[in-house]
Protein backbone atom coordinates (compact mmCIF):
# COMPACT_ATOMS: atom_id res chain seq x y z
CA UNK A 1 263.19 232.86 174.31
CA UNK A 2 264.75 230.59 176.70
CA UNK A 3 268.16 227.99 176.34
CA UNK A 4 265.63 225.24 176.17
CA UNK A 5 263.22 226.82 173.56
CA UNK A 6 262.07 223.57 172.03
CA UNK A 7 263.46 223.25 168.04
CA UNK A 8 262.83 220.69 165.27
CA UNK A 9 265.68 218.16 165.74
CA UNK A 10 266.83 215.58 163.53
CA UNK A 11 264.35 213.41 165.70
CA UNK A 12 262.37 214.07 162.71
CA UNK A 13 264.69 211.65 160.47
CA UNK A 14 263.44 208.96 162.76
CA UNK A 15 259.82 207.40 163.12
CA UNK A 16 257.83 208.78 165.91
CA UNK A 17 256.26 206.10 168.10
CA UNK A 18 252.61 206.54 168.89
CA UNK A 19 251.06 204.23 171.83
CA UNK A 20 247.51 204.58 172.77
CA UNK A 21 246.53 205.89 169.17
CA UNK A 22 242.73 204.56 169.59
CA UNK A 23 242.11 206.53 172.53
CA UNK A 24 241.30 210.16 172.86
CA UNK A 25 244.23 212.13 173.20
CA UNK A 26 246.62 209.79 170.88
CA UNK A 27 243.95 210.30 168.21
CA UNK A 28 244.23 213.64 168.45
CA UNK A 29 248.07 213.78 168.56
CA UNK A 30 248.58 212.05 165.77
CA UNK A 31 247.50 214.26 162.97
CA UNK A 32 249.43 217.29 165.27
CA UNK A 33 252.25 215.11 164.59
CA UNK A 34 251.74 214.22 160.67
CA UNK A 35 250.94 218.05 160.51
CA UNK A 36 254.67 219.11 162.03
CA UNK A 37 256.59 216.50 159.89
CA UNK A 38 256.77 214.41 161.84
CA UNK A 39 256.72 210.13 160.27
CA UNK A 40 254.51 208.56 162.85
CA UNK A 41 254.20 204.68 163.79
CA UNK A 42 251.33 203.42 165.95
CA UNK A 43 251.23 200.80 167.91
CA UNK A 44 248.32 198.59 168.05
CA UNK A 45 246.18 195.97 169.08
CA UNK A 46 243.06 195.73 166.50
CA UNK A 47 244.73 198.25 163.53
CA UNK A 48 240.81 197.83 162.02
CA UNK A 49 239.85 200.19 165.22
CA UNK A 50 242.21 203.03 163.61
CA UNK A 51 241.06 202.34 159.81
CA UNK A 52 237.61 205.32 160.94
CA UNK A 53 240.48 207.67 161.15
CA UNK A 54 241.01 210.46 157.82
CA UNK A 55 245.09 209.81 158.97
CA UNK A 56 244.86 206.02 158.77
CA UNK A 57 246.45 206.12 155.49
CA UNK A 58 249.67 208.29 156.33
CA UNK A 59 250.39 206.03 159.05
CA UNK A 60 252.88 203.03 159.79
CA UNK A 61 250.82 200.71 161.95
CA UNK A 62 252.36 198.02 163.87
CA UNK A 63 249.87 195.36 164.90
CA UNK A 64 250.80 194.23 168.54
CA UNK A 65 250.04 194.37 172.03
CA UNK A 66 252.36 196.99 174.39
CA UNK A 67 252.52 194.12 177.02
CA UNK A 68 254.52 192.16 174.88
CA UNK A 69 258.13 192.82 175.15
CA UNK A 70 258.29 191.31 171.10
CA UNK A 71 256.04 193.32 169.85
CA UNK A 72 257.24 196.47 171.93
CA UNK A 73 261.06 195.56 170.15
CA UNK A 74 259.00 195.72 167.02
CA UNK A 75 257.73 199.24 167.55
CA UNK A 76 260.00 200.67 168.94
CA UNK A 77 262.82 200.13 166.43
CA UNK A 78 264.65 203.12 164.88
CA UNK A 79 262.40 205.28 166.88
CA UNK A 80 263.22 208.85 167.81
CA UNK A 81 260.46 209.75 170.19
CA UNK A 82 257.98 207.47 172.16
CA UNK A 83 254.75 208.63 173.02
CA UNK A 84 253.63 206.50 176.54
CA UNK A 85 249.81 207.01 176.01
CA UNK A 86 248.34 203.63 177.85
CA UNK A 87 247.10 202.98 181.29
CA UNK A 88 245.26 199.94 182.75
CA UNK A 89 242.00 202.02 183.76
CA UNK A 90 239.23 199.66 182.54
CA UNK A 91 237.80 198.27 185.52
CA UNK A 92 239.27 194.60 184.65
CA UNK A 93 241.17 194.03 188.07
CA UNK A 94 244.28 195.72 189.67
CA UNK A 95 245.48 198.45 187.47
CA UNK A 96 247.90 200.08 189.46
CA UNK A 97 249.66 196.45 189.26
CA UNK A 98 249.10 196.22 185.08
CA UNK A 99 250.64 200.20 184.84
CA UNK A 100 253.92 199.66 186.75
CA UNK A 101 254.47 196.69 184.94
CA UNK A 102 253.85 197.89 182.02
CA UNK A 103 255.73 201.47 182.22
CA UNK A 104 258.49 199.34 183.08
CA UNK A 105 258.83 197.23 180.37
CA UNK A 106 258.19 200.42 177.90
CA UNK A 107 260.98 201.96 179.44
CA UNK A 108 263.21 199.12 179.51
CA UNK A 109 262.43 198.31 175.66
CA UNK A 110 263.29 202.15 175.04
CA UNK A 111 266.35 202.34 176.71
CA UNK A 112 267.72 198.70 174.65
CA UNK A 113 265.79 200.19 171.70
CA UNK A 114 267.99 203.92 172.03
CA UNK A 115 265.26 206.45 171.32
CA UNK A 116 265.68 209.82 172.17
CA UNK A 117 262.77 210.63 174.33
CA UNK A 118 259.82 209.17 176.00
CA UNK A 119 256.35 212.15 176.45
CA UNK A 120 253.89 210.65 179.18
CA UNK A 121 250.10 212.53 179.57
CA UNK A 122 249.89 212.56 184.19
CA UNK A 123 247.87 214.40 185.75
CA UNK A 124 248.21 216.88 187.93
CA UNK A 125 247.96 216.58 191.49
CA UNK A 126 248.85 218.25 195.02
CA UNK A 127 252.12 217.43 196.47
CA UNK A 128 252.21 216.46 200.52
CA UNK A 129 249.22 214.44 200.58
CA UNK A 130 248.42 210.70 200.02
CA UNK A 131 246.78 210.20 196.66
CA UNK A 132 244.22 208.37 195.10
CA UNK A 133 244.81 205.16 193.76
CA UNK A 134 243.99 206.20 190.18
CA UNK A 135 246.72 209.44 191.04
CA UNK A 136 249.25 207.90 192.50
CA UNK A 137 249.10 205.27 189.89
CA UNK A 138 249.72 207.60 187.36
CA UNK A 139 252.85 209.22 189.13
CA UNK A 140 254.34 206.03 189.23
CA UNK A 141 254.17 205.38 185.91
CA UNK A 142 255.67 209.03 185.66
CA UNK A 143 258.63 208.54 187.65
CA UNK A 144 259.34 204.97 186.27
CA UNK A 145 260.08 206.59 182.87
CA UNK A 146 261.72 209.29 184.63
CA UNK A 147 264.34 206.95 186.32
CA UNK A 148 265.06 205.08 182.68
CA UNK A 149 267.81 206.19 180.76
CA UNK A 150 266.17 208.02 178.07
CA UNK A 151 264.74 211.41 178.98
CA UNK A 152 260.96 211.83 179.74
CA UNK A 153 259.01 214.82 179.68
CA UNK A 154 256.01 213.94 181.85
CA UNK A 155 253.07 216.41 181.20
CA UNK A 156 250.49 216.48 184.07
CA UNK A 157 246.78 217.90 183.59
CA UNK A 158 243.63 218.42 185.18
CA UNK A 159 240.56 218.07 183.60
CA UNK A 160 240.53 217.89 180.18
CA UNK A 161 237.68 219.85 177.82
CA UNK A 162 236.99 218.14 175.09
CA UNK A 163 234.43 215.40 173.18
CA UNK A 164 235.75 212.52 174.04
CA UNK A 165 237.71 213.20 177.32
CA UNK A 166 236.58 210.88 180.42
CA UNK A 167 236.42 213.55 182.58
CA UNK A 168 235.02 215.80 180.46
CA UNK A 169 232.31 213.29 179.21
CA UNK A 170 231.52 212.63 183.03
CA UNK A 171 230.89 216.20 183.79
CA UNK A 172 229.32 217.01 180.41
CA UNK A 173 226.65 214.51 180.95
CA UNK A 174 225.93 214.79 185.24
CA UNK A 175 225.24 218.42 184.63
CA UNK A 176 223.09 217.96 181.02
CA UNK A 177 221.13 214.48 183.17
CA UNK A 178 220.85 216.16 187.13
CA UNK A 179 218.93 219.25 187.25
CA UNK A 180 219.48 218.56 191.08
CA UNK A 181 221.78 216.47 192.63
CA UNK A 182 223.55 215.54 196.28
CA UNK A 183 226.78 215.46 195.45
CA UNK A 184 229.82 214.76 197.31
CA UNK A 185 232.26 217.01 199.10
CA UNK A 186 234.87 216.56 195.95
CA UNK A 187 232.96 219.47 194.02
CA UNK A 188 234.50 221.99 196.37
CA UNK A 189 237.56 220.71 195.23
CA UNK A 190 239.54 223.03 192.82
CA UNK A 191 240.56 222.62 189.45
CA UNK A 192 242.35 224.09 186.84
CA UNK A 193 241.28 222.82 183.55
CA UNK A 194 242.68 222.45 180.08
CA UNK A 195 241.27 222.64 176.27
CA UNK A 196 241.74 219.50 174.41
CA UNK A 197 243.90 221.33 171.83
CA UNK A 198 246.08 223.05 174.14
CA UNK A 199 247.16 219.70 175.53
CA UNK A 200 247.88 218.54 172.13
CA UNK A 201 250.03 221.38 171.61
CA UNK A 202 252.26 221.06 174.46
CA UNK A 203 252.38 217.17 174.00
CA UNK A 204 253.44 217.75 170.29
CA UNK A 205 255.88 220.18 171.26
CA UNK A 206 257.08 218.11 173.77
CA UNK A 207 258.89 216.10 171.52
CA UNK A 208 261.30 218.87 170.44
CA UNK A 209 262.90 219.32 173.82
CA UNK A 210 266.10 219.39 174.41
CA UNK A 211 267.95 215.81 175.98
CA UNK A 212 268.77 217.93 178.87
CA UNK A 213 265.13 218.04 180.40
CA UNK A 214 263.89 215.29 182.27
CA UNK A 215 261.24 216.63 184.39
CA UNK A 216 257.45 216.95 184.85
CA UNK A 217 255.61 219.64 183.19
CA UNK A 218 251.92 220.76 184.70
CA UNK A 219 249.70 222.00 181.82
CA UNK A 220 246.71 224.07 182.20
CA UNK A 221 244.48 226.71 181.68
CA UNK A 222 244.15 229.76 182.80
CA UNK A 223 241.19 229.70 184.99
CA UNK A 224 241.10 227.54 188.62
CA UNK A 225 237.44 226.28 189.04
CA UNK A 226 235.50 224.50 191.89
CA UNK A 227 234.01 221.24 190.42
CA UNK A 228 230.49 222.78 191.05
CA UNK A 229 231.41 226.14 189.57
CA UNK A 230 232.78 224.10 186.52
CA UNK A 231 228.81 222.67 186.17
CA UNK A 232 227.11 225.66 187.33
CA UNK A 233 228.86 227.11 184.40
CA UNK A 234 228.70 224.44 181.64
CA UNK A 235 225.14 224.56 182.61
CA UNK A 236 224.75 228.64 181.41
CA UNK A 237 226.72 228.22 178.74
CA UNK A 238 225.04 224.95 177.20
CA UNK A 239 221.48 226.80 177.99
CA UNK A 240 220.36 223.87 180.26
CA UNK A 241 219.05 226.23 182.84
CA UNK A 242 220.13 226.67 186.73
CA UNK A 243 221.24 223.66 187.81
CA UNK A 244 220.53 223.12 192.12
CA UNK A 245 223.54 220.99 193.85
CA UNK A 246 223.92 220.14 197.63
CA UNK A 247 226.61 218.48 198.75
CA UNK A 248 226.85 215.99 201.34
CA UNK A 249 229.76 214.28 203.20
CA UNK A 250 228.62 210.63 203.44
CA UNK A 251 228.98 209.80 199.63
CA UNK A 252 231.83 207.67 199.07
CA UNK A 253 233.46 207.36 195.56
CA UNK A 254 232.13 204.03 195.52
CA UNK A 255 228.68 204.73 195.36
CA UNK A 256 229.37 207.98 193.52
CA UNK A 257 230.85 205.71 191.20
CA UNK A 258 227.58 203.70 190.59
CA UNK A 259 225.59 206.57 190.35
CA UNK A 260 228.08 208.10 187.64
CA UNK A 261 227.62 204.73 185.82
CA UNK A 262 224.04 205.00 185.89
CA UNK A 263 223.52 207.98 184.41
CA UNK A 264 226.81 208.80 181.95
CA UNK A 265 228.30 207.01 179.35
CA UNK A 266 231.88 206.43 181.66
CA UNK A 267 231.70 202.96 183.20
CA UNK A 268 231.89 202.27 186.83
CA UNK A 269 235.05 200.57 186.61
CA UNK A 270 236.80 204.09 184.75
CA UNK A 271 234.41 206.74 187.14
CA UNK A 272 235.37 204.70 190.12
CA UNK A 273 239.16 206.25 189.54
CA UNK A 274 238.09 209.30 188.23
CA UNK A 275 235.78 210.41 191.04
CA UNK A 276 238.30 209.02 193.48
CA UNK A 277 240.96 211.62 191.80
CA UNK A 278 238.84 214.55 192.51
CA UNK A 279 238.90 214.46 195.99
CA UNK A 280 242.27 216.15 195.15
CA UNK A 281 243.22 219.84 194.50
CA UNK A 282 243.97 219.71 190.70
CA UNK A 283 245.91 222.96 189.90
CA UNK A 284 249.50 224.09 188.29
CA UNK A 285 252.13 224.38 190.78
CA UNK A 286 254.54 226.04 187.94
CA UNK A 287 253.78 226.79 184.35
CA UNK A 288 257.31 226.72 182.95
CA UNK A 289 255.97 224.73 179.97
CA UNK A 290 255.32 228.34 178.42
CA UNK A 291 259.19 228.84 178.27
CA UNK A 292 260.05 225.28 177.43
CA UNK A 293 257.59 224.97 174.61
CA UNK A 294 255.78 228.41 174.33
CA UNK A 295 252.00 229.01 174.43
CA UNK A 296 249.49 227.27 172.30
CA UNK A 297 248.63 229.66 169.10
CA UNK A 298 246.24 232.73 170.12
CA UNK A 299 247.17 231.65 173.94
CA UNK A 300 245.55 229.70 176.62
CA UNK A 301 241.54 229.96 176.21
CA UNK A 302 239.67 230.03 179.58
CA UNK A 303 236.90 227.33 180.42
CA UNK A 304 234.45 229.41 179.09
CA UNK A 305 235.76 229.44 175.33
CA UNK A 306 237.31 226.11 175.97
CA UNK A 307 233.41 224.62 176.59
CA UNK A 308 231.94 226.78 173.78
CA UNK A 309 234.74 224.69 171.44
CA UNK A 310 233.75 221.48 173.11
CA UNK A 311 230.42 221.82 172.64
CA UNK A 312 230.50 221.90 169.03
CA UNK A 313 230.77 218.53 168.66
CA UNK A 314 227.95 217.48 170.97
CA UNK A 315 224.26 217.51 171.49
CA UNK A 316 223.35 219.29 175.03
CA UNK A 317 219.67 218.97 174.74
CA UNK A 318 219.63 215.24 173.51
CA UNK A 319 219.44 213.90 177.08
CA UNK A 320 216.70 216.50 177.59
CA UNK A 321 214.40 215.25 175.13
CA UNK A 322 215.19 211.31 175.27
CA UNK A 323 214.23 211.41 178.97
CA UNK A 324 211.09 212.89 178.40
CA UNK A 325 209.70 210.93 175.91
CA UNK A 326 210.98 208.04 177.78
CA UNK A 327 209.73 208.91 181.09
CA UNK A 328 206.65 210.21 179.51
CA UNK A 329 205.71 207.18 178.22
CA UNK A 330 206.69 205.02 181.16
CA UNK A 331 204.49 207.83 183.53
CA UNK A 332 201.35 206.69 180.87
CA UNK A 333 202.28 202.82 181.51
CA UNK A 334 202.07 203.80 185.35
CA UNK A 335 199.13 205.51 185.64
CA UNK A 336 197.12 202.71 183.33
CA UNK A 337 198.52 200.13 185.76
CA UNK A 338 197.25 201.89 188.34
CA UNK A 339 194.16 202.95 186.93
CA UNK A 340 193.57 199.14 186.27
CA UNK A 341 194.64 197.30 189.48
CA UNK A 342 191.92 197.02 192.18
CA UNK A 343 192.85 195.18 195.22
CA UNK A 344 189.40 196.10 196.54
CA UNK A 345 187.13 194.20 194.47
CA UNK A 346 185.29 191.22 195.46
CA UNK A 347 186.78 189.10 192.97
CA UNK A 348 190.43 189.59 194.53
CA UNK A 349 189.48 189.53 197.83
CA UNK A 350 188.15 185.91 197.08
CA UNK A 351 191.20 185.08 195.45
CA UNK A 352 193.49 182.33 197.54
CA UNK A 353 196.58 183.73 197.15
CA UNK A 354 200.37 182.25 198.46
CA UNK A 355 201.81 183.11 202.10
CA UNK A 356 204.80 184.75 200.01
CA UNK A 357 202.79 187.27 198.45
CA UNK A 358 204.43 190.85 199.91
CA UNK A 359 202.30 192.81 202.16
CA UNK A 360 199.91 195.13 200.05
CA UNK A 361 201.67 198.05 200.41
CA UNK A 362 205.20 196.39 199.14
CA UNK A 363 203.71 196.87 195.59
CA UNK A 364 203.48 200.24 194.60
CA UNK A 365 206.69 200.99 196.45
CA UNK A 366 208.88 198.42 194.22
CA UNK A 367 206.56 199.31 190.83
CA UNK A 368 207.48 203.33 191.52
CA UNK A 369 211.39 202.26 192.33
CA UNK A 370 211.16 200.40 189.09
CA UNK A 371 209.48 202.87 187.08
CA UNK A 372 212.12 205.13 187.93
CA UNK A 373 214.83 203.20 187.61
CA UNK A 374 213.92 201.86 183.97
CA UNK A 375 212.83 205.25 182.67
CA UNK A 376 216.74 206.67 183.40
CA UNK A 377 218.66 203.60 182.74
CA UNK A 378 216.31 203.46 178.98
CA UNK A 379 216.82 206.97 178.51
CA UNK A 380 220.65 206.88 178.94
CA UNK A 381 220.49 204.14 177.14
CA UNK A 382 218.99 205.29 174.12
CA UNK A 383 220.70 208.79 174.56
CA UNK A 384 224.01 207.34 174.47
CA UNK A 385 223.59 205.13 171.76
CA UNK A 386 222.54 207.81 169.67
CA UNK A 387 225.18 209.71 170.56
CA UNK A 388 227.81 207.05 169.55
CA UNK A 389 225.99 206.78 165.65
CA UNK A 390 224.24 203.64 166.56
CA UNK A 391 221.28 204.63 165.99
CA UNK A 392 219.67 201.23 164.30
CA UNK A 393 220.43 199.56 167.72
CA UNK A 394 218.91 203.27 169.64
CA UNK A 395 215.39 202.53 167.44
CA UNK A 396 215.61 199.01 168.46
CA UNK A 397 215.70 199.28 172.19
CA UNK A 398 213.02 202.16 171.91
CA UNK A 399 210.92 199.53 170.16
CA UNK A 400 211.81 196.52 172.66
CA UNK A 401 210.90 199.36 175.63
CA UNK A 402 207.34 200.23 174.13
CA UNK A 403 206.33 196.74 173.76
CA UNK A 404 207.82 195.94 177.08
CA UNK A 405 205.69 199.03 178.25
CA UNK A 406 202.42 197.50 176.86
CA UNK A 407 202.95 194.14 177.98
CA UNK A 408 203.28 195.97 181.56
CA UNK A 409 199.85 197.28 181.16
CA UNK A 410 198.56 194.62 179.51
CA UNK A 411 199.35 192.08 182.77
CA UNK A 412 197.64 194.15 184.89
CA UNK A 413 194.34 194.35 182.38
CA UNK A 414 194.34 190.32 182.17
CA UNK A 415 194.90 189.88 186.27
CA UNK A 416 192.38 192.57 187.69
CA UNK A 417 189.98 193.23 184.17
CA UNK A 418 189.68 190.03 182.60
CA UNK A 419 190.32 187.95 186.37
CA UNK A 420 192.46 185.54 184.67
CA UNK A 421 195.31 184.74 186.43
CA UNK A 422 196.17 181.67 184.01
CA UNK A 423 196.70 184.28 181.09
CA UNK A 424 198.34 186.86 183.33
CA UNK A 425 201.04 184.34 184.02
CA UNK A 426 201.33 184.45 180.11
CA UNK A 427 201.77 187.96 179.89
CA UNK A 428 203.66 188.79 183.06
CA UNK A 429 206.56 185.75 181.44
CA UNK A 430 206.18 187.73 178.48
CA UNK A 431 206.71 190.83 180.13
CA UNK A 432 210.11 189.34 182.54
CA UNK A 433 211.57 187.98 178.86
CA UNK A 434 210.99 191.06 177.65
CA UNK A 435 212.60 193.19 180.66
CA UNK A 436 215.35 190.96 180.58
CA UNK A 437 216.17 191.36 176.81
CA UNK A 438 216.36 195.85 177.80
CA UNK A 439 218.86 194.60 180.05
CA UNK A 440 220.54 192.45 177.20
CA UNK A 441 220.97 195.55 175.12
CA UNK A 442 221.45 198.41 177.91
CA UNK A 443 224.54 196.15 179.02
CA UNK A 444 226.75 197.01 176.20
CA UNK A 445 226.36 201.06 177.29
CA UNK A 446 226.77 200.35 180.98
CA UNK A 447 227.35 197.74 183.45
CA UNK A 448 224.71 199.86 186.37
CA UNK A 449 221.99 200.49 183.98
CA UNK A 450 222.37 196.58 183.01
CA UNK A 451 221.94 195.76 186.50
CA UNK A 452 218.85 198.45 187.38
CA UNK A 453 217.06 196.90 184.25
CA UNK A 454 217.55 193.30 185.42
CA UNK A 455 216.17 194.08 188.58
CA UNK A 456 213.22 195.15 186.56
CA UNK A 457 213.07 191.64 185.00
CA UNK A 458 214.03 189.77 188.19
CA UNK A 459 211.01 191.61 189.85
CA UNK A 460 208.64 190.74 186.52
CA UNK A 461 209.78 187.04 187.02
CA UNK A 462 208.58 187.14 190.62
CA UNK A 463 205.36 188.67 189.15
CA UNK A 464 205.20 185.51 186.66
CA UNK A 465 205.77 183.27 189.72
CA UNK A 466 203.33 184.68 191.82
CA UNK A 467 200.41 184.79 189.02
CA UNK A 468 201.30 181.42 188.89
CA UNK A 469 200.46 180.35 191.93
CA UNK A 470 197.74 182.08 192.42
CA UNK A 471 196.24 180.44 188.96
CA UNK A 472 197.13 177.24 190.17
CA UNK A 473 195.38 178.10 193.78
CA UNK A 474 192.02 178.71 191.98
CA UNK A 475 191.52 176.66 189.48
């Protein structure tokens, strides 16, 4: 036991002020905190988002927004602790801007408001080097609430393991999608990971420090992990098989950040930060949280047993068998289109056709690249709406992709088969309308796949215009 050994404090008398309750980790905390006595108040925006919760009910909620210093006041009256849990990370313009400001009117509002303590989630990073936006961002925010007046116990992890966790989704779901990938140089980086529920501990126990300590605290695991050691070994564990990874220097977090969008659930504008962040080091440079708050119960669980935990509330092999259903049955629309198309009969050599029309050889490159494209953006699709419980809206899109699928196949039978162009035009406007309306409903999972699937359409459209003309050429 140490001077500062952390101790229930009449703290407990006062309401304990939740922010970020509808994400992640604050969901998490908050029945930690109901379960140590504590009265807990959140803070939010759309209370119906919370009401899915089994701790709705033992709540105070406060409907209002954190950016407005009213509604702040609100919350944060007769408050004995303050839980900081918001950031700006949503892809929706200059967040580093959005966090200062808002860290510093949260920490303003505390200090007129006279709560005993603020508890931040950071994240760890190395010291002596220049940061990522996303991690430097989020030491800002630390040291802003550091320099208020009312003590702050800033808590910095790595990568945390748990359903639900951006970074964890984002590495779940690259190793269960990419048997093989290039990769950039970031998964030689190391890291030093964290279970979901240890993180909950030490933020819970956070708010029994003494005033005296006004500090950061790094959090984490026992084990320090190369990002590629972290999904050679999700990959064993999950029983996906050996997954192959070479990594290259020339892929920026930018496109990294596409790529991530296109085949997990995290959107671009969240992975962008992310992957940006692990170009960094991400391991403890001192552990004295385990004096200042003590160990989690049972102790710190490697990344092993933390992933076996994780991955009891998740699917491993859905991915698996989504994409090959999905690609299977785009592979079968393929190889009838081609099976069907003949450039070398008479007919279509007779066949006046537009000084536009792409050079024969253009065609089976862009179909492929489409083909491609549309079976992993559909798949993700379809695997990620499942995996959210939407699964009227996942039987709906796999409907809207089979008839897109025929109508593919079908404009091919009319144009080469049946040597009506006039009808083709039919089907191929059909088929963009239809290609356009996947794009419609992959948008909500994913800004990239939204885009990969409207270049599907755009290219069906050019298909519609170019039967067109060529119906209108031979009349």
């Amino acid at each position: 036991m140490t001077d500062h050994q952390p101790q229930p404090t009449a703290r407990r008398d006062r309401p304990t002020l939740v922010t970020g309750a509808s994400g992640y980790i604050g969901g998490l905390l908050v029945p930690e905190l109901l379960a140590r006595g504590h009265r807990v108040r959140v803070l939010a925006r759309s209370p119906e988002r919370l009401r899915h919760h089994d701790w709705a009910d033992d709540v105070e909620i406060v409907r209002g927004d954190a950016t407005d210093p009213g509604d702040l006041r609100r919350a944060l009256d007769g408050v004995g602790v303050a839980y900081y849990l918001l950031h700006s990370m949503d892809g929706g313009g200059d967040f580093v801007a959005r966090d200062r400001a808002l860290a510093s009117r949260f920490a303003e509002a505390a200090a007129e408001a006279g709560i005993a303590r603020v508890v931040y989630l950071s994240g760890l990073h190395p010291s002596g080097e220049e940061l990522s936006e996303h991690l430097a961002s989020r030491v800002e925010v630390g040291q802003i609430l550091l320099d208020s007046p009312v003590p702050a116990a800033v808590l910095q992890a790595g990568i945390v393991l748990g359903a639900g966790s951006a970074s964890f989704d984002m590495l779940r779901h690259l190793t269960e999608r990419l048997p093989a990938m290039i990769a950039p140089r970031w998964l030689e980086s190391r890291i030093q990971p964290i279970a979901a529920d240890e993180v909950i501990h030490y933020l819970a126990g956070a708010a029994d420090l003494p005033p005296d300590v006004n500090r950061t605290l790094d959090i984490a695991g026992p084990d320090v992990l190369t990002y590629r050691e972290m999904i050679e070994r999700y990959a064993r564990i999950a029983g996906l098989g050996r997954r192959f990874v070479q990594v290259v220097p020339v892929l920026t977090p930018r496109l990294a950040s596409h790529w991530v969008g296109l085949v997990t659930p995290v959107a671009a504008g969240v992975a962008k930060p992310l992957v940006g962040s692990l170009v960094h080091d991400a391991v403890a440079d001192e552990q004295d949280v385990l004096d200042l708050i003590g160990p989690p119960p049972g102790g710190r669980a490697g990344y092993d047993d933390a992933l076996r935990t994780a991955l009891a509330d998740v699917d491993p092999g859905r991915w698996r068998r989504t994409f090959a259903a999905v690609s299977g049955a785009t592979a079968v629309c393929a190889a009838a289109g081609s099976l069907l198309t003949d450039p070398d009969s008479a007919w279509y050599r007779s066949v006046e056709k537009p000084p536009w029309q792409p050079p024969r050889w253009a065609f089976p490159v862009a179909w492929t690249s489409l083909y491609a494209g549309t079976a992993v953006a559909a798949s993700a699709t379809i695997a990620d709406l499942r995996e959210e419980g939407e699964d009227e809206d996942a039987r709906a899109f796999q409907v809207a992709l089979a008839v897109n699928l025929a109508l593919n196949a079908a404009w091919t039978a009319v144009f080469f088969r049946l040597r009506s162009p006039r009808l083709a035009t039919v089907v191929a406007a059909a088929l963009a309308i239809s290609a356009g309306d996947l794009a419609r409903r992959a948008a909500p999972t994913g800004t990239v796949r939204a885009v990969v699937l409207g270049a599907y359409a755009g290219w069906c459209t050019f298909a519609t215009a170019l039967s067109l003309s060529i119906a209108r050429r031979n009349r």
